[in-house]
Protein backbone atom coordinates (compact mmCIF):
# COMPACT_ATOMS: atom_id res chain seq x y z
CA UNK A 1 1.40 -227.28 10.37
CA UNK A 2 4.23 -229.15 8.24
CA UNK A 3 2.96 -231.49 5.26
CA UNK A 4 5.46 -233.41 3.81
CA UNK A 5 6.67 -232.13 -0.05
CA UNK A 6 3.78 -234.63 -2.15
CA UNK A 7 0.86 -232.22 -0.15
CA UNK A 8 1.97 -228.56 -1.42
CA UNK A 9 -1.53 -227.93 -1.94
CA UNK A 10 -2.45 -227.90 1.98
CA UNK A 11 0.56 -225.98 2.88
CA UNK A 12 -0.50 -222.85 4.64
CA UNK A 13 0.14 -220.97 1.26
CA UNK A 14 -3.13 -220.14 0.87
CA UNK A 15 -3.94 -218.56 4.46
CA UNK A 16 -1.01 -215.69 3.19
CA UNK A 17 -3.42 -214.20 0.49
CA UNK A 18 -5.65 -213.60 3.72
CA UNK A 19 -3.22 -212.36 5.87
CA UNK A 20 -1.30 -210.04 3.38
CA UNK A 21 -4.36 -208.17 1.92
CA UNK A 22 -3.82 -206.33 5.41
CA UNK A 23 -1.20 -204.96 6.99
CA UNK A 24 -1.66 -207.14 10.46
CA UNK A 25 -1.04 -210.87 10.73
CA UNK A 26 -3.60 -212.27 12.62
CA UNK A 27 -3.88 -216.07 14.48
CA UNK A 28 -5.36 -217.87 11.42
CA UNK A 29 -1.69 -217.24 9.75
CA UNK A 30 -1.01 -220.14 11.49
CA UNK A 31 -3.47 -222.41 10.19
CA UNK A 32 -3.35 -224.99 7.56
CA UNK A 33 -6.68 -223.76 5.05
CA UNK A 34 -8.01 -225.02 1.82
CA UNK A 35 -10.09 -222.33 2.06
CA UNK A 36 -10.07 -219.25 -0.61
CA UNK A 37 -8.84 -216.18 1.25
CA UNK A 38 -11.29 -213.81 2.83
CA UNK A 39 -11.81 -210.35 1.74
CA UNK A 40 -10.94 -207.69 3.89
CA UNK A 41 -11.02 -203.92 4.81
CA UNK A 42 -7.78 -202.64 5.45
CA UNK A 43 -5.56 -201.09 3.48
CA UNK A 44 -2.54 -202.89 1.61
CA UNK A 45 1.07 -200.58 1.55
CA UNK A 46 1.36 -199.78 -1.44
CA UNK A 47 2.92 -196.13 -2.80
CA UNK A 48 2.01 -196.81 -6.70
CA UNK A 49 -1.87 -196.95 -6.98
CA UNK A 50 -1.52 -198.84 -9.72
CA UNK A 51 0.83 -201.31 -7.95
CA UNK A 52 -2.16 -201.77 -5.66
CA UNK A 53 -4.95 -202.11 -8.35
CA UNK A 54 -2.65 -205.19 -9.73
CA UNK A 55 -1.96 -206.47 -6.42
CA UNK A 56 -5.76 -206.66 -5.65
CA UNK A 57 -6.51 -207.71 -9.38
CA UNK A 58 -4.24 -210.91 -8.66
CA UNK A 59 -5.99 -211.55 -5.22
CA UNK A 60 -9.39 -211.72 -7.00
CA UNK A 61 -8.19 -214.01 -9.57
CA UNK A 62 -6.72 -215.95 -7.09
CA UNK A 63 -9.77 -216.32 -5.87
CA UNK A 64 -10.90 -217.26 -8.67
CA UNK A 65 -8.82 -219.98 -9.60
CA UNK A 66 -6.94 -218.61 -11.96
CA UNK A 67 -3.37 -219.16 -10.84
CA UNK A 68 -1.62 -217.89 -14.35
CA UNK A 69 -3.40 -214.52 -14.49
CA UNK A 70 -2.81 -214.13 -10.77
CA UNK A 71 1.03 -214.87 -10.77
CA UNK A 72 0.60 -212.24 -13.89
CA UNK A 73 -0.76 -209.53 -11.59
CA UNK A 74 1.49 -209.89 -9.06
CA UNK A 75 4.52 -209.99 -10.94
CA UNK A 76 3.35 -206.56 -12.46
CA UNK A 77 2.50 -205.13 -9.03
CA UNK A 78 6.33 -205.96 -8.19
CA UNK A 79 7.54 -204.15 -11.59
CA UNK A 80 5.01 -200.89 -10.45
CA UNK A 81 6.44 -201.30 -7.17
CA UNK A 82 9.55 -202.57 -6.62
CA UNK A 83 8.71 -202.33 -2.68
CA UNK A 84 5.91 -204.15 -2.41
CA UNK A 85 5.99 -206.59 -0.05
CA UNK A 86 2.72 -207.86 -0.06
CA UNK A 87 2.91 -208.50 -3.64
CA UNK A 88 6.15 -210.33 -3.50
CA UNK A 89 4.98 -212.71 -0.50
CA UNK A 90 1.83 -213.81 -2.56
CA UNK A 91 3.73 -214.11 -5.50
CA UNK A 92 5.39 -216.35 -3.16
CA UNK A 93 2.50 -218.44 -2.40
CA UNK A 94 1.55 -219.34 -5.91
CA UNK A 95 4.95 -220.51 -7.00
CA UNK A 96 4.99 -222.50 -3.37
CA UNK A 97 1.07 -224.09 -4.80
CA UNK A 98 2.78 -225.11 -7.90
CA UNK A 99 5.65 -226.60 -6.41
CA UNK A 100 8.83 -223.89 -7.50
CA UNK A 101 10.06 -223.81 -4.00
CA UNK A 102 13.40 -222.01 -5.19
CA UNK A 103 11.50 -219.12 -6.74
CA UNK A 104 9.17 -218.83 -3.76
CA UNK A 105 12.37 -218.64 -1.27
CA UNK A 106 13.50 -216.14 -3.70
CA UNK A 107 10.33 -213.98 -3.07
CA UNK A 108 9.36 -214.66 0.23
CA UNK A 109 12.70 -213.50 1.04
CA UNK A 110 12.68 -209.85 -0.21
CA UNK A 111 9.22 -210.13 1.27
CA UNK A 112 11.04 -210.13 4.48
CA UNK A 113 13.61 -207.94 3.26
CA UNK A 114 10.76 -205.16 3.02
CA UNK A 115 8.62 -205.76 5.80
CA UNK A 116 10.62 -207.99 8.50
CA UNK A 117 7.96 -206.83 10.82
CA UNK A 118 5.18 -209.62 9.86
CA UNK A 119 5.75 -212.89 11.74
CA UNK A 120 3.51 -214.23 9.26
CA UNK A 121 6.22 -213.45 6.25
CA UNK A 122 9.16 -215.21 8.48
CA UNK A 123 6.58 -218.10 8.82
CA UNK A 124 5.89 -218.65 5.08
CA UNK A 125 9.88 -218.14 4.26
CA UNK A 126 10.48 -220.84 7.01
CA UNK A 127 7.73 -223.23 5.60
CA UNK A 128 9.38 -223.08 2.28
CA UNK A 129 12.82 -223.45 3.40
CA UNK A 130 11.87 -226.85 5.22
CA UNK A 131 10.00 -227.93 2.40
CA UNK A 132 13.09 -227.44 0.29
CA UNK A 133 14.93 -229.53 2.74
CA UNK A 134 16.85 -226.78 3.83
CA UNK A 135 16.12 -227.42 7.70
CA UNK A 136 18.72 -224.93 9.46
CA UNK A 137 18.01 -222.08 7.43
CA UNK A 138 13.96 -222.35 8.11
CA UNK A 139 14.78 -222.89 11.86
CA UNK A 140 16.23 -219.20 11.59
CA UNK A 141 13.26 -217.90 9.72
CA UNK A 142 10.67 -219.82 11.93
CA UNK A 143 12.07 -218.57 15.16
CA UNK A 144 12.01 -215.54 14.06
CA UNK A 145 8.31 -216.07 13.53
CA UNK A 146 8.18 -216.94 16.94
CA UNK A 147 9.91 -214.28 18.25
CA UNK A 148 7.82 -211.63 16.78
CA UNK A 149 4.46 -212.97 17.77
CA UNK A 150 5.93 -212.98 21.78
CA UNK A 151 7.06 -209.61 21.22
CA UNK A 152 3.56 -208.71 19.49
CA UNK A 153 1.52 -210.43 22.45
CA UNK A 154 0.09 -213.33 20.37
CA UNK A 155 1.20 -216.28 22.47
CA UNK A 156 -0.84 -218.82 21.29
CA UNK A 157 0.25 -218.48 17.81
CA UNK A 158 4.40 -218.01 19.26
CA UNK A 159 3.06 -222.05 20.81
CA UNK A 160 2.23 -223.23 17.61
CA UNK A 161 5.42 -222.51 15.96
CA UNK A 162 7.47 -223.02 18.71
CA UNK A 163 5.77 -226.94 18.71
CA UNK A 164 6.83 -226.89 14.59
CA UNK A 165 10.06 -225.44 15.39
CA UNK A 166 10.54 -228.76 18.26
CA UNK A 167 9.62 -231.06 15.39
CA UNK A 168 11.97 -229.98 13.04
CA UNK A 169 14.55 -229.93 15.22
CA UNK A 170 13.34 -233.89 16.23
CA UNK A 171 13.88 -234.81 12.63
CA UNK A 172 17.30 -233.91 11.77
């Protein structure tokens, strides 16, 4: 679940484009995936349509491969909508892929601000906080992670977590 900092590219980042085109994390938030994320119907909270129309603009160039554009898009969904979430935790992502783990803290954190409902947003804040070396404050954001998925039923994922939050606490 952890990769050390030279293997940003097979952090879970990309598994969060997945998971926040919906408004439901699922179990394969928890996997490690080089895989482009998967279209899906359900429908992103968003109150500025236009918010939205960037937001899924910067998902398909994501998909893509164009990072630039994408980052684009989603940093004009957040100006449309200052209370996007969504948009704000794949912003996230991308900075995470190219390695600006103080600017993806930044965002995955008002993520979490706006929607600290989604394990899977308290997952991706943790991630980057360890991978920033900043082990006690992603052992907050991780268990919190954890927490959620008991309370939401999904124990196997609240296992996974709990086995990443056990190594991190080996380490230090």
């Amino acid at each position: 679940m952890f990769y050390k900092k030279s293997k940003y590219s097979l952090l879970a980042i990309t598994a969060i484009l997945t998971i926040l085109s919906t408004t439901q994390a699922d179990a394969s938030s928890f996997q490690a995936t080089p895989k482009q994320p998967q279209s899906t119907n359900t429908t992103i909270i968003a109150l500025n349509q236009e918010a939205k129309a960037e937001f899924e603009r910067g998902v398909k160039l994501y998909k893509e491969g164009d990072l630039k554009s994408a980052e684009v898009a989603f940093r004009k969904a957040i100006e449309l909508d200052s209370e996007f979430a969504e948009a704000y935790a794949n912003l996230g992502s991308l900075l995470a892929n190219q390695n600006n783990l103080p600017e993806a803290i930044s965002q995955f954190e008002n993520a979490v601000r706006l929607r600290p409902e989604l394990a899977v947003l308290h997952y991706q804040l943790g991630v980057a906080l360890y991978l920033e070396n900043k082990r006690p404050e992603a052992l907050v954001s991780l268990s919190k992670a954890r927490d959620l998925l008991q309370e939401q039923g999904k124990t196997e994922d609240a296992e996974k977590v709990e086995k990443a939050i056990e190594r991190i606490q080996a380490e230090s």
